[in-house]
C-alpha atoms as a PDB file:
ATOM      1  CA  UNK A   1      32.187 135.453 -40.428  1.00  0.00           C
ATOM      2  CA  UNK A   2      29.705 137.528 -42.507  1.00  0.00           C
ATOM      3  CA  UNK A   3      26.165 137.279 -41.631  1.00  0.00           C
ATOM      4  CA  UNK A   4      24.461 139.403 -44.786  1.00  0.00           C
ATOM      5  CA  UNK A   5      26.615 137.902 -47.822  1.00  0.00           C
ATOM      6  CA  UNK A   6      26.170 139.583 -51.554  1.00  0.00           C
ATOM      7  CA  UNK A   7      25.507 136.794 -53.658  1.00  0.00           C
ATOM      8  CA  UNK A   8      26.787 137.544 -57.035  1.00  0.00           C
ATOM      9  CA  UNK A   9      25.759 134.745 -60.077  1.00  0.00           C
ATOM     10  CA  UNK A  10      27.911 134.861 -62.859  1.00  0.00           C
ATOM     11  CA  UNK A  11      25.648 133.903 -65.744  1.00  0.00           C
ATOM     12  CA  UNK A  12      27.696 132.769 -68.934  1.00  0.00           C
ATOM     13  CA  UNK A  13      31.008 133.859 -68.852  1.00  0.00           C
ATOM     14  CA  UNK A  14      32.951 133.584 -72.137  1.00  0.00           C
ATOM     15  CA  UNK A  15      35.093 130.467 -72.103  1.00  0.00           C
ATOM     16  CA  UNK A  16      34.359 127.312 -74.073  1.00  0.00           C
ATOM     17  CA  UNK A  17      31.393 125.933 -72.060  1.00  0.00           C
ATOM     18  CA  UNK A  18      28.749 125.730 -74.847  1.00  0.00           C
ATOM     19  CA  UNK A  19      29.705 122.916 -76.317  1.00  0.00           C
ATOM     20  CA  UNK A  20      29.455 120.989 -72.697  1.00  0.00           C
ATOM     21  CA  UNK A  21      26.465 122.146 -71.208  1.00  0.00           C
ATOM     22  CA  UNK A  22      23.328 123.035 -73.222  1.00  0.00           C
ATOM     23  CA  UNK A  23      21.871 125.200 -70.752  1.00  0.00           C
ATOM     24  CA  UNK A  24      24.727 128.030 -70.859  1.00  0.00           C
ATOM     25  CA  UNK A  25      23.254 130.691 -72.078  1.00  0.00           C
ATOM     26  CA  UNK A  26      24.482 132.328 -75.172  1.00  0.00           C
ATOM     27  CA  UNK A  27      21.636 134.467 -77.293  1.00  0.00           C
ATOM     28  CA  UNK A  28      20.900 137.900 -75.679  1.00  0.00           C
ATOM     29  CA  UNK A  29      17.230 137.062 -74.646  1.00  0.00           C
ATOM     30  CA  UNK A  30      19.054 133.598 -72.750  1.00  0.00           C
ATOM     31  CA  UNK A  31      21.773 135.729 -70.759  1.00  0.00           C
ATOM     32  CA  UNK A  32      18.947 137.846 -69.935  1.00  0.00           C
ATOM     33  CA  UNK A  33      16.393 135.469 -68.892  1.00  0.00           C
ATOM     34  CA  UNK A  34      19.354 133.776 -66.744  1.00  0.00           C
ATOM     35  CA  UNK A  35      20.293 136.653 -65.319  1.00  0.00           C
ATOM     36  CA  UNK A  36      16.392 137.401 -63.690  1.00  0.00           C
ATOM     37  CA  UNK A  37      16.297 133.732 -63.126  1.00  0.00           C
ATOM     38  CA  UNK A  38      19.225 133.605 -60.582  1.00  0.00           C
ATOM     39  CA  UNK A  39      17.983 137.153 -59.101  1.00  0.00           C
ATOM     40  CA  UNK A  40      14.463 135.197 -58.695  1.00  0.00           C
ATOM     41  CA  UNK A  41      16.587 132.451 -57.021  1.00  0.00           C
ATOM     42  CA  UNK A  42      18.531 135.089 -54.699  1.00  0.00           C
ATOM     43  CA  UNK A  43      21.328 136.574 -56.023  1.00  0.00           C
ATOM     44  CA  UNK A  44      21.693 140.497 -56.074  1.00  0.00           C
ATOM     45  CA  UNK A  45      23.839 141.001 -58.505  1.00  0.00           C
ATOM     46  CA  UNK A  46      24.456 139.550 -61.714  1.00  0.00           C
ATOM     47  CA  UNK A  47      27.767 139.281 -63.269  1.00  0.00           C
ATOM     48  CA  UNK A  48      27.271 139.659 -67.308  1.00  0.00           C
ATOM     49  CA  UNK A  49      29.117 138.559 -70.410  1.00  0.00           C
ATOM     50  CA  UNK A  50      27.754 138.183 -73.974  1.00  0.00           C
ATOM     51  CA  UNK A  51      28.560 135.844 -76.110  1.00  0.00           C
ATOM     52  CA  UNK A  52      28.066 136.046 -80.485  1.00  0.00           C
ATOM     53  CA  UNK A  53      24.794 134.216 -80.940  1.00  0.00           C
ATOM     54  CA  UNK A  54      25.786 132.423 -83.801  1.00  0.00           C
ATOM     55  CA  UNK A  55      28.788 131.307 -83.028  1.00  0.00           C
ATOM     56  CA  UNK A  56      28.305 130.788 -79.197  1.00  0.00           C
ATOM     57  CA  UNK A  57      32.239 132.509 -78.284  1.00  0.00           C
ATOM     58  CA  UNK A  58      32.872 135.423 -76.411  1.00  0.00           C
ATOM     59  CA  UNK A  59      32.184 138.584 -77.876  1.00  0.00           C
ATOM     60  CA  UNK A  60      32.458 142.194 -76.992  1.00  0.00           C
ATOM     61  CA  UNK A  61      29.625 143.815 -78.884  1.00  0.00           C
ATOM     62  CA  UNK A  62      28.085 146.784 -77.335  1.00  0.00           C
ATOM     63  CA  UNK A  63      25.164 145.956 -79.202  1.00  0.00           C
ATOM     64  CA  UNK A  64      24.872 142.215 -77.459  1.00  0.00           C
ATOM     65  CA  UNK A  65      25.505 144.213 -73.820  1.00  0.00           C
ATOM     66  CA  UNK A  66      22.609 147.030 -74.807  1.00  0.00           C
ATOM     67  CA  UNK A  67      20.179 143.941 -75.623  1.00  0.00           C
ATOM     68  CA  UNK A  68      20.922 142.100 -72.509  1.00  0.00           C
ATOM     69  CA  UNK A  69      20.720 145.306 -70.070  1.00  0.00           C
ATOM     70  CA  UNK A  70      17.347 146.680 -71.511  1.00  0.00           C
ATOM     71  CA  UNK A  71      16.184 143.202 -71.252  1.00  0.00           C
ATOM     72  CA  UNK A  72      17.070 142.922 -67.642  1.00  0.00           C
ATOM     73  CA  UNK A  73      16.023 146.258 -66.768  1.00  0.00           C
ATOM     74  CA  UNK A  74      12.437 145.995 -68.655  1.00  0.00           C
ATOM     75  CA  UNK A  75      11.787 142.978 -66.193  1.00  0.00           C
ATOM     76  CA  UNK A  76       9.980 143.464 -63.165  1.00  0.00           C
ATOM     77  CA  UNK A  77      13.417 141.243 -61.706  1.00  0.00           C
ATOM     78  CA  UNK A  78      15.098 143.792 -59.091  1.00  0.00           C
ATOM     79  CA  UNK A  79      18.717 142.708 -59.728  1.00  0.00           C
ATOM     80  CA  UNK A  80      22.196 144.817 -59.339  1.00  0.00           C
ATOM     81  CA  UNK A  81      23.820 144.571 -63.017  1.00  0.00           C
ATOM     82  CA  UNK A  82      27.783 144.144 -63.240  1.00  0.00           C
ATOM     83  CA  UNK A  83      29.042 144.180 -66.375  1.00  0.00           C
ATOM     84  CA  UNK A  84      32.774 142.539 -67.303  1.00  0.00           C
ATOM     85  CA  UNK A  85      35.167 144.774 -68.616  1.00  0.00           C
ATOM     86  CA  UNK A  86      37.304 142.179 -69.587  1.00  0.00           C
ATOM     87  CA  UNK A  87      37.032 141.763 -73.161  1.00  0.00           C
ATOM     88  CA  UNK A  88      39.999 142.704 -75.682  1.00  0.00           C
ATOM     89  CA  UNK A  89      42.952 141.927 -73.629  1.00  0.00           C
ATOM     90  CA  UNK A  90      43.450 138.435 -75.384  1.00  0.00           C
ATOM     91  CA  UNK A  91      47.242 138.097 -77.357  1.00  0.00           C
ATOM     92  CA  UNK A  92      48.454 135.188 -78.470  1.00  0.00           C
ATOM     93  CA  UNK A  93      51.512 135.330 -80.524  1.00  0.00           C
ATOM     94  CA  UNK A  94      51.973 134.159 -84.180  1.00  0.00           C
ATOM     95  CA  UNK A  95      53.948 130.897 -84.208  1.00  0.00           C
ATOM     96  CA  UNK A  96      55.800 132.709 -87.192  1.00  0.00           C
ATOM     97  CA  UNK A  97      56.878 135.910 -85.771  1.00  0.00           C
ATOM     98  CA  UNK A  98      56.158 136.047 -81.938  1.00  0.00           C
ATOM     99  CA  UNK A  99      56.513 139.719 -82.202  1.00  0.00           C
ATOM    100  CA  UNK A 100      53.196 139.648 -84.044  1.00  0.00           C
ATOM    101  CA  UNK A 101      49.559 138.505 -83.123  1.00  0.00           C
ATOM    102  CA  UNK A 102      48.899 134.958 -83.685  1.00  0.00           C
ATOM    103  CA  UNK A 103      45.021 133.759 -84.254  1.00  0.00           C
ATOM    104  CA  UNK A 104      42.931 134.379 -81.403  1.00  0.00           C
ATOM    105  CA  UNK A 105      44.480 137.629 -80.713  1.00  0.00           C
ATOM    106  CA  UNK A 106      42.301 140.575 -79.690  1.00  0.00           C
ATOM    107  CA  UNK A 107      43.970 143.403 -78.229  1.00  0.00           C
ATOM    108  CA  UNK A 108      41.913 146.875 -77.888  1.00  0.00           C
ATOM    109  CA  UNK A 109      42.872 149.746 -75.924  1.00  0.00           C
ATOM    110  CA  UNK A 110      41.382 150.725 -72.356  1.00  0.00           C
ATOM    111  CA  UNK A 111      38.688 153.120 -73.832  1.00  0.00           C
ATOM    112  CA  UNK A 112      37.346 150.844 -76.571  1.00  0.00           C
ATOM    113  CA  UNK A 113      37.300 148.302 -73.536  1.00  0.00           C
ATOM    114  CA  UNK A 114      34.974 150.112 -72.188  1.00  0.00           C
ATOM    115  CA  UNK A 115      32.645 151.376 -74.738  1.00  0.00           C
ATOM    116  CA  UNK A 116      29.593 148.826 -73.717  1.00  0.00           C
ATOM    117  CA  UNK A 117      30.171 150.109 -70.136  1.00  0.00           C
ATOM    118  CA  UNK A 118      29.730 153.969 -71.248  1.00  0.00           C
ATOM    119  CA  UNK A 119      26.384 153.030 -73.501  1.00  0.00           C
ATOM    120  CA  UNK A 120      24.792 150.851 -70.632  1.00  0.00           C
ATOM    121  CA  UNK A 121      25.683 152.323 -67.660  1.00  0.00           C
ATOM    122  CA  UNK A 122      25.631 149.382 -65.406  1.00  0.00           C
ATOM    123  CA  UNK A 123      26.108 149.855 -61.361  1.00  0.00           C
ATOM    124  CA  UNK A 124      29.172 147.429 -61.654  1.00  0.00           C
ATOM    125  CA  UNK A 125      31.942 146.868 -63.939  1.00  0.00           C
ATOM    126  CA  UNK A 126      34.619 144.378 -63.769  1.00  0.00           C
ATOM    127  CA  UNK A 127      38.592 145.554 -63.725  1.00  0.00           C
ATOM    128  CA  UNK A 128      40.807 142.996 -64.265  1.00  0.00           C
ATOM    129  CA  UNK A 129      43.963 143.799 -62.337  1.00  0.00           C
ATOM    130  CA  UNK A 130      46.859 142.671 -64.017  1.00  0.00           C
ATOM    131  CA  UNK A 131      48.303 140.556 -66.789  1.00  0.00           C
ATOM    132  CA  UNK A 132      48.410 137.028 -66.614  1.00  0.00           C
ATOM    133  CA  UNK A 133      48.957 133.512 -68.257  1.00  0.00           C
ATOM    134  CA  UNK A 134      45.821 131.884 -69.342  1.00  0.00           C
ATOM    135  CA  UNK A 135      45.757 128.411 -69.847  1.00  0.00           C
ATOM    136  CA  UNK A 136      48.580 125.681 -71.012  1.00  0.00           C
ATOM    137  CA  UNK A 137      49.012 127.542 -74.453  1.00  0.00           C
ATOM    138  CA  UNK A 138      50.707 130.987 -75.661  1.00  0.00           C
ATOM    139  CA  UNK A 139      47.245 132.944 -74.393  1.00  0.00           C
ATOM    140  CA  UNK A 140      48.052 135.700 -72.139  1.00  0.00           C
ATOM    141  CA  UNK A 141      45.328 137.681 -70.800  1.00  0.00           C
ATOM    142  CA  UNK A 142      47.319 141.621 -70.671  1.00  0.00           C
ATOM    143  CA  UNK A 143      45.595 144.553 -68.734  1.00  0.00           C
ATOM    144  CA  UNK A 144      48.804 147.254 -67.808  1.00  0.00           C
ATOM    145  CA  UNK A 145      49.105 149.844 -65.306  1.00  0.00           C
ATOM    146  CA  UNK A 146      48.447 152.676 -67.998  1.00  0.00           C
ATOM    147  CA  UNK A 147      45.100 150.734 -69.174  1.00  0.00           C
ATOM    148  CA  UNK A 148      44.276 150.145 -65.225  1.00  0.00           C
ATOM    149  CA  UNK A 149      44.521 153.618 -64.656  1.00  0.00           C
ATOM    150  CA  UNK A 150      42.773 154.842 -67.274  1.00  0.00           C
ATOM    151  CA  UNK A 151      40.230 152.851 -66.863  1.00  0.00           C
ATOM    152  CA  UNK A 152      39.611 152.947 -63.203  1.00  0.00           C
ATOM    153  CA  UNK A 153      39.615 156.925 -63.700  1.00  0.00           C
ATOM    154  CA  UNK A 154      36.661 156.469 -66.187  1.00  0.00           C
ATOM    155  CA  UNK A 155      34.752 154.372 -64.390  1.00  0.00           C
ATOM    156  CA  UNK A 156      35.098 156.833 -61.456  1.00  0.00           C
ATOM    157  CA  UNK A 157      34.031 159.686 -63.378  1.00  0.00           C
ATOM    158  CA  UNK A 158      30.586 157.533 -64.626  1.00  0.00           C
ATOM    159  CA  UNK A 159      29.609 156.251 -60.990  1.00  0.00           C
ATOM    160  CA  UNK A 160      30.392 152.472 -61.914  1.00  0.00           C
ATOM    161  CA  UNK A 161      32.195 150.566 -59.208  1.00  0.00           C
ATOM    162  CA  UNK A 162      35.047 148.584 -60.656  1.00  0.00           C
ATOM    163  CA  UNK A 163      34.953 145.057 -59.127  1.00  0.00           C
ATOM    164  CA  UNK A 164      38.259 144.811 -58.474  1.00  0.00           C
ATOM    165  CA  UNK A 165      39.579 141.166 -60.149  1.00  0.00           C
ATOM    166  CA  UNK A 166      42.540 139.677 -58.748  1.00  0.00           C
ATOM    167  CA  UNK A 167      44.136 136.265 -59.524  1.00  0.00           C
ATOM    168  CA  UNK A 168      47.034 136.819 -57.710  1.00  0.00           C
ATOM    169  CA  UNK A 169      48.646 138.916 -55.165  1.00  0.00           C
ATOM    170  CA  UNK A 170      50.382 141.380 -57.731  1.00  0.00           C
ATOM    171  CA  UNK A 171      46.678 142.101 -58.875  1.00  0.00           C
ATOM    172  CA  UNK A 172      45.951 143.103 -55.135  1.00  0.00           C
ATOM    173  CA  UNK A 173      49.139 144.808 -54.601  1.00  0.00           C
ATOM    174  CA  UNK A 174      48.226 147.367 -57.685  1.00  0.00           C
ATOM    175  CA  UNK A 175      44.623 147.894 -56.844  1.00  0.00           C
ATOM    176  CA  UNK A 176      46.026 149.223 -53.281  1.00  0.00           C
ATOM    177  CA  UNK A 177      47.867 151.422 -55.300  1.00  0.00           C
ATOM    178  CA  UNK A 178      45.136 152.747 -57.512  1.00  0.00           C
ATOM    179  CA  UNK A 179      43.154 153.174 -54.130  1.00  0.00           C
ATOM    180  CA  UNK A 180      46.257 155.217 -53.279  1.00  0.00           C
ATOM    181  CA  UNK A 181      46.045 157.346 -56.326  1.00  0.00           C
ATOM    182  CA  UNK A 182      42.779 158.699 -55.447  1.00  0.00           C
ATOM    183  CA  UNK A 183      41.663 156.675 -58.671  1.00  0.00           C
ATOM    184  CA  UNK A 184      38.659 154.293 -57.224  1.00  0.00           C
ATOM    185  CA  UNK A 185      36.255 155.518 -54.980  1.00  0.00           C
ATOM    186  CA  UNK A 186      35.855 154.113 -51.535  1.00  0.00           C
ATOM    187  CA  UNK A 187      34.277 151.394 -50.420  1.00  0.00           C
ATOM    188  CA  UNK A 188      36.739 149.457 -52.594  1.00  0.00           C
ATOM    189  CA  UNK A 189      34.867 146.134 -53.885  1.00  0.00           C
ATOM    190  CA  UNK A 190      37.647 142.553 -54.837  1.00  0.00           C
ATOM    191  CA  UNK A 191      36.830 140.144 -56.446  1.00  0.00           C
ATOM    192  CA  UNK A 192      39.625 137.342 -55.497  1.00  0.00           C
ATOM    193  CA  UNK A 193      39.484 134.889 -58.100  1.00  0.00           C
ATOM    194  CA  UNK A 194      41.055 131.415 -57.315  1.00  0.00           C
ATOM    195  CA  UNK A 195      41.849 128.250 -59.337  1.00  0.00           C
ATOM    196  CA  UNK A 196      41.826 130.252 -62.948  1.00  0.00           C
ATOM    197  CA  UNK A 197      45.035 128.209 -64.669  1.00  0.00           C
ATOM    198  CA  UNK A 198      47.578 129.937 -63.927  1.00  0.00           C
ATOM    199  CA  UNK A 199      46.581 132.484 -61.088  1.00  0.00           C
ATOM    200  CA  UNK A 200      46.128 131.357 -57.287  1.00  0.00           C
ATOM    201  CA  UNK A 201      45.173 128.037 -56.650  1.00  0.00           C
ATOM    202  CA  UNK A 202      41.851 127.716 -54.817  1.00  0.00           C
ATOM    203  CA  UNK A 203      42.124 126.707 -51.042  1.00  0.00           C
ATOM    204  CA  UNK A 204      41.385 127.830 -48.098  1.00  0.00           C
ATOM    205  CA  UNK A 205      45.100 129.016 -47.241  1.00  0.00           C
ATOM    206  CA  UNK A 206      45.209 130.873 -50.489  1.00  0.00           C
ATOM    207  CA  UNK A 207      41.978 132.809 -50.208  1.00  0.00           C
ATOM    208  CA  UNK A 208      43.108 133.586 -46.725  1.00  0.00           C
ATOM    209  CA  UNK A 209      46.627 134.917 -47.597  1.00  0.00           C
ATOM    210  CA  UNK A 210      44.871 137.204 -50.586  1.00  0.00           C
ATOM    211  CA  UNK A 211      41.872 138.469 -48.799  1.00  0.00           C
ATOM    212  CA  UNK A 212      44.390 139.704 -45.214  1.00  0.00           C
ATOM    213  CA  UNK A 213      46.125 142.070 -48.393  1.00  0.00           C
ATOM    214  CA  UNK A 214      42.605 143.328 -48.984  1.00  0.00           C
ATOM    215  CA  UNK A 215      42.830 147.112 -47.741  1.00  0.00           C
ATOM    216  CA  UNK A 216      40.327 147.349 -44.325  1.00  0.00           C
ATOM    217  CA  UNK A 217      37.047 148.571 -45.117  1.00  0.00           C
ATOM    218  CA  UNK A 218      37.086 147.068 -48.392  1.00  0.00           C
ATOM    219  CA  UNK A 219      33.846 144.850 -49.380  1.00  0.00           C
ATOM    220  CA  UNK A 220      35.394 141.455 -50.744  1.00  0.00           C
ATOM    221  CA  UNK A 221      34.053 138.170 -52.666  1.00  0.00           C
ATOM    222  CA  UNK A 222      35.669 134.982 -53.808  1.00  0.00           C
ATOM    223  CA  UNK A 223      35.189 132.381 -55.739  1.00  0.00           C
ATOM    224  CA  UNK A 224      36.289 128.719 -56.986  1.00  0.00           C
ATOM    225  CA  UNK A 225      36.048 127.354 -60.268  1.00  0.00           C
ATOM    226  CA  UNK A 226      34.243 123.749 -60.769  1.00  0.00           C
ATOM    227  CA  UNK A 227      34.065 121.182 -57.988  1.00  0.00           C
ATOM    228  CA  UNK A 228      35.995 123.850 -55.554  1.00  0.00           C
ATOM    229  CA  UNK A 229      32.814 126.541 -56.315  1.00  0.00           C
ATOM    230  CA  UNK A 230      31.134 125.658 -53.269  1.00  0.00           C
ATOM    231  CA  UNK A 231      33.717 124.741 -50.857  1.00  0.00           C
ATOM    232  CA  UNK A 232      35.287 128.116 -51.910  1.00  0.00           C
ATOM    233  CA  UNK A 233      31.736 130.338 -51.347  1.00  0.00           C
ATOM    234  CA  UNK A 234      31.641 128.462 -47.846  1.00  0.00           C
ATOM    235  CA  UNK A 235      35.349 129.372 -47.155  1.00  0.00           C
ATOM    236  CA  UNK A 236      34.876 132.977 -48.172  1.00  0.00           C
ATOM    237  CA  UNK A 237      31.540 133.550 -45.951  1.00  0.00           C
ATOM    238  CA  UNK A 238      33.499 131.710 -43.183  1.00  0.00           C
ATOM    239  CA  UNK A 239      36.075 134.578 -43.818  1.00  0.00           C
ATOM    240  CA  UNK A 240      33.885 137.782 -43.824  1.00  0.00           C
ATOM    241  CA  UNK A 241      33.169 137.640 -47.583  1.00  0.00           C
ATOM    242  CA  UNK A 242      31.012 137.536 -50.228  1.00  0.00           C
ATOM    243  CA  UNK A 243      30.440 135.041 -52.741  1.00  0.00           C
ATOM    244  CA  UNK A 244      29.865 134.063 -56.474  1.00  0.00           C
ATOM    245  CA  UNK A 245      28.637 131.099 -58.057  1.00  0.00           C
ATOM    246  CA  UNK A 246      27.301 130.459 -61.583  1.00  0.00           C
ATOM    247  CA  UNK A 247      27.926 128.687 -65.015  1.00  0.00           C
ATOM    248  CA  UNK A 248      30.733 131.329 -65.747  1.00  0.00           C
ATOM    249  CA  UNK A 249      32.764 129.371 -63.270  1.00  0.00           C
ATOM    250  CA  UNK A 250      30.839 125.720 -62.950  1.00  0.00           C
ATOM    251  CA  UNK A 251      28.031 123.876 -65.245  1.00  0.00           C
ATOM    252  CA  UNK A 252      27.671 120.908 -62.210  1.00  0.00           C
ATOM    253  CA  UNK A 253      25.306 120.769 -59.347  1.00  0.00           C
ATOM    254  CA  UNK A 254      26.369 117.933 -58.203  1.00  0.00           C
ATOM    255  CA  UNK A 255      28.764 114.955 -59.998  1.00  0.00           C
ATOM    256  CA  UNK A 256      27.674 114.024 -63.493  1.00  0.00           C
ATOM    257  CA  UNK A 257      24.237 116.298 -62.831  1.00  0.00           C
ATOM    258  CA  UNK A 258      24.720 119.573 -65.164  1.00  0.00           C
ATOM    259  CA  UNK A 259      23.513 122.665 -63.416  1.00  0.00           C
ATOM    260  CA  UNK A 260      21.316 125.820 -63.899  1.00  0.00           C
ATOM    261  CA  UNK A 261      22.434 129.417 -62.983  1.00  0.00           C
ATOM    262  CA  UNK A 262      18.939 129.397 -60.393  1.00  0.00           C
ATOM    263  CA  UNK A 263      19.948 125.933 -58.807  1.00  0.00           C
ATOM    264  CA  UNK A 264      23.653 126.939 -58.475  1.00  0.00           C
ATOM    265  CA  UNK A 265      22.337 130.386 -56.743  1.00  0.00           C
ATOM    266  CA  UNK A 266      19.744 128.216 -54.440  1.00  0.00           C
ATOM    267  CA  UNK A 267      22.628 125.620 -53.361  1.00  0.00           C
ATOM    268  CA  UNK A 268      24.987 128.440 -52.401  1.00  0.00           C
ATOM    269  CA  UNK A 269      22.137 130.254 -50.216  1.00  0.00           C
ATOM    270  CA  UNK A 270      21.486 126.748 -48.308  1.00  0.00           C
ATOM    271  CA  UNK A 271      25.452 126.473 -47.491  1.00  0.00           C
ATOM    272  CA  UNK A 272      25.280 130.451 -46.284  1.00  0.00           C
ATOM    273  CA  UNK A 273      21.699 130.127 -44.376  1.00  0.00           C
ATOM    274  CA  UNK A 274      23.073 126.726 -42.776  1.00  0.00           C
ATOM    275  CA  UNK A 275      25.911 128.755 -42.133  1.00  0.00           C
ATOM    276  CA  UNK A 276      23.816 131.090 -39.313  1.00  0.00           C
ATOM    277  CA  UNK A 277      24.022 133.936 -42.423  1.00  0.00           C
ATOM    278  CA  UNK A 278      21.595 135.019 -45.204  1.00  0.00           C
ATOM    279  CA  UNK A 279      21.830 136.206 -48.752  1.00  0.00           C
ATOM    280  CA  UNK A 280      20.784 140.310 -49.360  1.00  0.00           C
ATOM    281  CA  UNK A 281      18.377 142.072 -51.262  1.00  0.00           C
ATOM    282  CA  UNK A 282      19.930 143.905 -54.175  1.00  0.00           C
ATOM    283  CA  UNK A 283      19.133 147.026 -52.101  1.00  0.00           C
ATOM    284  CA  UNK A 284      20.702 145.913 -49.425  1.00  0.00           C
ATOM    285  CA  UNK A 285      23.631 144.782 -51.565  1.00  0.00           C
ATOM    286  CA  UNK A 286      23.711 148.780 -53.142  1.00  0.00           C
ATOM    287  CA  UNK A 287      23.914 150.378 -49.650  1.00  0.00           C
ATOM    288  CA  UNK A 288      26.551 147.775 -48.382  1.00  0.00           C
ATOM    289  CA  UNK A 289      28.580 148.451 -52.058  1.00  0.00           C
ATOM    290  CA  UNK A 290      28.228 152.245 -51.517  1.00  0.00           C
ATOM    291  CA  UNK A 291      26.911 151.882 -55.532  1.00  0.00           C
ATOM    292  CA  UNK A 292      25.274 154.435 -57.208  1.00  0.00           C
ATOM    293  CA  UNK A 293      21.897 155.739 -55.882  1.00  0.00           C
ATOM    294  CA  UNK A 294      21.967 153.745 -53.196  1.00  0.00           C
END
């Protein structure tokens, strides 16, 4: 059990929720204003993507992540910024030569992945550990030990944690070996990431089997993707873990009743306080991290 739980909201995300919620934020000035709203409601860290204003997609523009941060950061909203590091790892290939990039391809390199991260400095970063199917089509989501390394050594060298994604135990099995590299700095921080089609399903026997191959003395979190999000942030704090909620991963409060990022972050601090536990500060979340400046 875990009595002082990190409470991360994940604010937009860049997967095709737009179109099915009108409240996911997309412009800079909405990703920010979510972000301090779910900080207001309790969460200490906030998990951001950017998305192209016009368009409403995921983009990768440092520009978009610049906006957002000095936005946050102008606020008088105390709130632990973690950046994904995700972006660019997207192939899909061409239905006329599969040895080529089909449409929605966008494959960058592990330094160009990280550009946004370099310019903004953020006190988290996501690191996605390893390649993996996405979806029921030809997308495949590729991050490879060379990229891993390189970026993990980078992030090292800036003082940004990596938030170490995993969707399946592969992802945890490399981490450990990064950690054994010398190439992440301790505390280690996991992210275990459960029902994403086609990682780990999300259950209670899965997030146990994933978070026992966390290395001891690691700081872990988990989450569950739609109705599972709050069964899974209840399972995790039952565990000794952290959680994360938020429209990244869920647009519903309840059935039928679309959601906020704030009501989503209030609804997972009522399960934890009924729970005997409470949600940290975001300094208390920096010390417990071992971020930087804490």
């Amino acid at each position: 059990m875990n009595y002082d739980v990190v409470v991360t909201c994940a604010v937009t995300g860049a997967g095709d929720t737009v179109g099915k919620h009108p409240g996911v934020p997309v412009t800079p000035e909405q990703i920010a204003d979510a972000a301090i709203e779910a900080a207001k409601a309790g969460a200490a860290i906030a998990h951001i993507h950017v998305r192209d204003p016009e368009t409403g997609k995921g983009s990768r523009d440092p520009a978009l992540f610049r906006e957002v941060v000095d936005r946050v950061r102008s606020s008088d909203t105390d709130v632990v910024i973690n950046l994904t590091a995700g972006m660019g790892g997207d192939w899909t290939p061409s239905d006329d030569d599969p040895a080529m990039p089909g449409p929605g391809t966008d494959m960058i390199g592990p330094l160009e992945r990280l550009v946004h991260v370099k310019d903004c400095m953020p006190e988290i970063c996501s690191l996605d550990c390893g390649t993996l199917n996405f979806g029921n089509g030809n997308e495949i989501y590729i991050s490879t030990p060379p990229y891993l390394r390189k970026m993990a050594e980078l992030t090292r060298e800036w003082g940004v944690k990596p938030e170490l994604e995993v969707f399946e135990l592969g992802h945890i099995r490399f981490a450990k070996q990064m950690l054994s590299e010398g190439l992440i700095a301790e505390p280690p921080m996991f992210q275990i990431c459960l029902g994403i089609p086609w990682g780990a399903d999300q259950s209670v026997d899965m997030m146990k089997v994933m978070k026992d191959e966390v290395p001891a003395g690691a700081n872990w979190a988990s989450f569950g993707i739609s109705r599972m999000q709050m069964p899974m942030a209840a399972a995790a704090v039952a565990m000794g873990g952290n959680v994360r909620v938020g429209l990244e991963d869920n647009i519903y409060l309840d059935r039928g009743v679309l959601a906020s990022n704030g009501q989503l972050v209030e609804r997972a601090i009522e399960i934890i306080e009924r729970m005997g536990a409470r949600a940290v500060t975001p300094a208390e979340a920096r010390k417990k991290l071992g971020l930087r400046g804490a």
